[in-house]
N, C-alpha and C. Protein backbone atom coordinates (compact mmCIF):
# COMPACT_ATOMS: atom_id res chain seq x y z
N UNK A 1 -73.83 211.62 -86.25
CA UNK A 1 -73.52 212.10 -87.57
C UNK A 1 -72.80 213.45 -87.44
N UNK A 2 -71.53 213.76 -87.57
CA UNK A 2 -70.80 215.08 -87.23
C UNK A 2 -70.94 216.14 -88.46
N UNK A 3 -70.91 216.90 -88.07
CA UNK A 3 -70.80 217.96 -89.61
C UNK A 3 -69.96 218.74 -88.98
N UNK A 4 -68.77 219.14 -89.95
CA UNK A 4 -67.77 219.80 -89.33
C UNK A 4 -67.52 220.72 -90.76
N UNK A 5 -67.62 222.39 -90.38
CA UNK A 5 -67.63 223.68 -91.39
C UNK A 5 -66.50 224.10 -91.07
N UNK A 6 -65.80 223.80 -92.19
CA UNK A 6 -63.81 224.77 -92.45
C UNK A 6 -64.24 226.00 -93.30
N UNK A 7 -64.10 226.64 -92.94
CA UNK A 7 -64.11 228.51 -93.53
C UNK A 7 -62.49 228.96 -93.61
N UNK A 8 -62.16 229.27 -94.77
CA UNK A 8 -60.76 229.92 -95.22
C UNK A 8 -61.37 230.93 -96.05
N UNK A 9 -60.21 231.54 -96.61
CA UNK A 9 -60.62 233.29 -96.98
C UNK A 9 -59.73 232.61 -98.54
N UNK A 10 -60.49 232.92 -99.84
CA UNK A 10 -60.47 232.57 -100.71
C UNK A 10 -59.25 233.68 -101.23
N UNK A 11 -57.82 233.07 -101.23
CA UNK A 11 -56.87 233.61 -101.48
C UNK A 11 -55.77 232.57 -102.04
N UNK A 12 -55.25 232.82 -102.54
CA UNK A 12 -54.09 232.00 -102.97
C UNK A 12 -54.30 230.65 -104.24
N UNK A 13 -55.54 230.49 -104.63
CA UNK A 13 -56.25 228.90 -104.94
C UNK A 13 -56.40 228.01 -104.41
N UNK A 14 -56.88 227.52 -103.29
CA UNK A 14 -56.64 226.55 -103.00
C UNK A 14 -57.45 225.45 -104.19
N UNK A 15 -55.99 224.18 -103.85
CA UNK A 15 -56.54 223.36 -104.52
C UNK A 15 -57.35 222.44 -104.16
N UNK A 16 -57.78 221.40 -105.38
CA UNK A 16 -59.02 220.24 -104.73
C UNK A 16 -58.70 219.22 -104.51
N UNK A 17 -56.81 219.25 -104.55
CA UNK A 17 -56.26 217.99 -103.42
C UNK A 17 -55.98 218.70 -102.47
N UNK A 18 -55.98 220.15 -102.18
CA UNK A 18 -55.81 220.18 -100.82
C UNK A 18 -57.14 220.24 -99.93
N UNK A 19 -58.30 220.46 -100.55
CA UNK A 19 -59.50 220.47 -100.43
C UNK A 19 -59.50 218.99 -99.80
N UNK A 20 -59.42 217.86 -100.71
CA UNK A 20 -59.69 216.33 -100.44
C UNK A 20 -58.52 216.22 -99.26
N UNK A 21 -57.93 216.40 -99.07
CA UNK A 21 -56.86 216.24 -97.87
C UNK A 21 -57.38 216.81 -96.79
N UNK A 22 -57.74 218.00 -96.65
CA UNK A 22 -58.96 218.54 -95.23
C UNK A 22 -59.89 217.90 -94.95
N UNK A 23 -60.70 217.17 -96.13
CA UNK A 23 -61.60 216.14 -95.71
C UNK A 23 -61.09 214.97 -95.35
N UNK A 24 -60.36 214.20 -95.97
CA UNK A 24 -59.95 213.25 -95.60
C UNK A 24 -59.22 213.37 -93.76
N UNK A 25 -58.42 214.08 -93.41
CA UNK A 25 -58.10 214.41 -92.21
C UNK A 25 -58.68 214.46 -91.27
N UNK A 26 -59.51 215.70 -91.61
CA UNK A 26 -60.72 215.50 -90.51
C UNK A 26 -61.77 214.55 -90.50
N UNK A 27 -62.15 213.79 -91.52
CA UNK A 27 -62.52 212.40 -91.35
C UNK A 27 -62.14 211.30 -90.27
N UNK A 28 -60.67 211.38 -90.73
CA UNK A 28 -60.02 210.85 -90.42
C UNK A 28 -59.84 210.86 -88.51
N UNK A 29 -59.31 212.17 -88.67
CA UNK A 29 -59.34 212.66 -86.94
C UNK A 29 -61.02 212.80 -86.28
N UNK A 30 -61.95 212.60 -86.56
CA UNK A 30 -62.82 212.22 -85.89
C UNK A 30 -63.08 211.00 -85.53
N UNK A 31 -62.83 209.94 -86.35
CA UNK A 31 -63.35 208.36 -86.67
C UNK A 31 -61.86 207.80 -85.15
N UNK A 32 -60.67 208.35 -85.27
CA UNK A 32 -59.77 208.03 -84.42
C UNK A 32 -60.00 208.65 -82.83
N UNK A 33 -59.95 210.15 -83.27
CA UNK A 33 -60.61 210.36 -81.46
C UNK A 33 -61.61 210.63 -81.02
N UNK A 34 -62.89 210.53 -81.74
CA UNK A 34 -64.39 210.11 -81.31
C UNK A 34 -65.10 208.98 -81.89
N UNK A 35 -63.96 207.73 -82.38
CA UNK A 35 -64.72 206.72 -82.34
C UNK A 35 -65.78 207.07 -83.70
N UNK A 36 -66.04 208.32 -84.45
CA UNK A 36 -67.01 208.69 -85.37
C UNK A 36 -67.39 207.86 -86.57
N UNK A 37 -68.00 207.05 -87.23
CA UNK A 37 -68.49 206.80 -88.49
C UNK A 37 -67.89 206.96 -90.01
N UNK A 38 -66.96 207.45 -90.31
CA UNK A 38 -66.54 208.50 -91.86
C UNK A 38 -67.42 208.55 -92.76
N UNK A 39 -68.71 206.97 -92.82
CA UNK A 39 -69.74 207.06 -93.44
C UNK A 39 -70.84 207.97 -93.38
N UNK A 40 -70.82 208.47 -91.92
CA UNK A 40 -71.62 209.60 -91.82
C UNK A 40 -71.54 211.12 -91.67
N UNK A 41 -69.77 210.78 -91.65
CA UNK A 41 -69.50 212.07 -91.30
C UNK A 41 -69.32 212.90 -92.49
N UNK A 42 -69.75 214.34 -92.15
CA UNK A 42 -70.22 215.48 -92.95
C UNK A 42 -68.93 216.33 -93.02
N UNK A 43 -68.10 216.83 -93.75
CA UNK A 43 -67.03 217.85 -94.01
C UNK A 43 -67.76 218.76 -94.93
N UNK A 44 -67.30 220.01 -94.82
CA UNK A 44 -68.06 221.09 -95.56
C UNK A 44 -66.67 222.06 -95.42
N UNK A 45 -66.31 222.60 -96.88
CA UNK A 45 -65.24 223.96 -96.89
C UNK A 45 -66.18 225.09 -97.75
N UNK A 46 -66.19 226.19 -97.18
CA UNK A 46 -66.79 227.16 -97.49
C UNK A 46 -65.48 228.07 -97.82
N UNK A 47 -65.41 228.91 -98.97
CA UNK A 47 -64.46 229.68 -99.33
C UNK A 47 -65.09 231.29 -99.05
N UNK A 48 -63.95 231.99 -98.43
CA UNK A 48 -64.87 233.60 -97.89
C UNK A 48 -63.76 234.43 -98.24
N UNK A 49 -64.81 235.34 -99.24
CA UNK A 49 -63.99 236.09 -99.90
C UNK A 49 -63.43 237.37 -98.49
N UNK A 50 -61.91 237.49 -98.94
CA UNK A 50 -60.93 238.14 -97.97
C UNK A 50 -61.71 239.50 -97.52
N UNK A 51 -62.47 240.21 -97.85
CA UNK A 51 -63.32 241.18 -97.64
C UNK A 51 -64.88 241.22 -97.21
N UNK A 52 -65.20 239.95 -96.67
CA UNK A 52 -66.13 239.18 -96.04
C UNK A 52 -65.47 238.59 -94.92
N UNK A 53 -64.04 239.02 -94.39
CA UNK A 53 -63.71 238.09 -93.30
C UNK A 53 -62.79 239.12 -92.23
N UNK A 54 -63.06 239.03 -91.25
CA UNK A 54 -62.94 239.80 -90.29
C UNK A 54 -61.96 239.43 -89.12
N UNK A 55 -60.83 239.93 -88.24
CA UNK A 55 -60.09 239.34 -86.98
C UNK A 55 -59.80 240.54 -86.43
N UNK A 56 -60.25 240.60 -84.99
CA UNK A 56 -60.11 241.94 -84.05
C UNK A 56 -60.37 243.40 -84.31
N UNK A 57 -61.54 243.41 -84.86
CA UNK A 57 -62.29 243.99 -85.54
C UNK A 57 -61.90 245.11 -87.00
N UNK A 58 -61.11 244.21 -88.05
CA UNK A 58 -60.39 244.54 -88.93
C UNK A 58 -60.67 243.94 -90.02
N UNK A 59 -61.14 244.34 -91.19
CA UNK A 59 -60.59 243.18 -92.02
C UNK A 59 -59.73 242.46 -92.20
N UNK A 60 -59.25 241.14 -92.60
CA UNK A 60 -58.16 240.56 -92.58
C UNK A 60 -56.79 241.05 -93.18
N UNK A 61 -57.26 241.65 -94.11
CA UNK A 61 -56.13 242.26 -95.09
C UNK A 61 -55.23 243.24 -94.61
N UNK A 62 -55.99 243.80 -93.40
CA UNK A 62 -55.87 245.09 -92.26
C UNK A 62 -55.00 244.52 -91.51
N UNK A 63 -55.86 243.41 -91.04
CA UNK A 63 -55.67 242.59 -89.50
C UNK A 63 -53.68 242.25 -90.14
N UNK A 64 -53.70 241.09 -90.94
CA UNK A 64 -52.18 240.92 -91.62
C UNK A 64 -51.16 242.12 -91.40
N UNK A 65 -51.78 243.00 -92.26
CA UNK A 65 -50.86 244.23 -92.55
C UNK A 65 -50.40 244.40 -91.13
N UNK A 66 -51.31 244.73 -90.04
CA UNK A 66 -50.84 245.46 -89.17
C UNK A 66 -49.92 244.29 -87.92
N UNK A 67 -50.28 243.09 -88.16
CA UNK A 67 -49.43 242.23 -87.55
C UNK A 67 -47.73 242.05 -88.57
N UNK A 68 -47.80 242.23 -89.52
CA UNK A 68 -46.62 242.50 -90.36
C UNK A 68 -45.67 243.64 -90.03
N UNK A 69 -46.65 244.97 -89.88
CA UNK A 69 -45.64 246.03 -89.49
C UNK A 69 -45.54 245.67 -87.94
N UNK A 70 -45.81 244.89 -87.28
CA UNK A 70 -45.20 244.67 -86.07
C UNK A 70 -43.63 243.93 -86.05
N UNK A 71 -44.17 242.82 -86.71
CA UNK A 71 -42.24 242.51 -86.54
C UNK A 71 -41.34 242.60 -87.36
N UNK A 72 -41.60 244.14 -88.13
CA UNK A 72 -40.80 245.16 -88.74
C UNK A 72 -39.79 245.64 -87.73
């Protein structure tokens, strides 16, 4: 029974066909290259607000910015 947790940073809206399309996919891509169930398999999207989410010890908003003024 797989359970597989997608975490994105709640920006932009995502929508709940693009929501159903992550599930469906990764459904999808488990049942094809592990043979997996889709009946049992578990998808979970958790939305994290942009100030709850962290990369190289920055907030993201930081982390962006400062990869932006790089290929300035």
């Amino acid at each position: 029974m797989p359970y597989v947790n997608i975490k994105i940073t709640r920006e932009g809206g995502t929508t709940p066909e693009q929501k159903a399309e992550l599930i469906r996919g990764t459904t999808d891509l488990l049942a094809r290259v592990l043979d997996k169930n889709p009946a049992t398999t578990f998808v979970v999207i958790d939305e994290v607000e942009m100030e709850d989410w962290g990369v190289g010890g920055l907030p993201v908003a930081d982390y962006r910015a400062k990869l932006a003024a790089r290929k300035d």
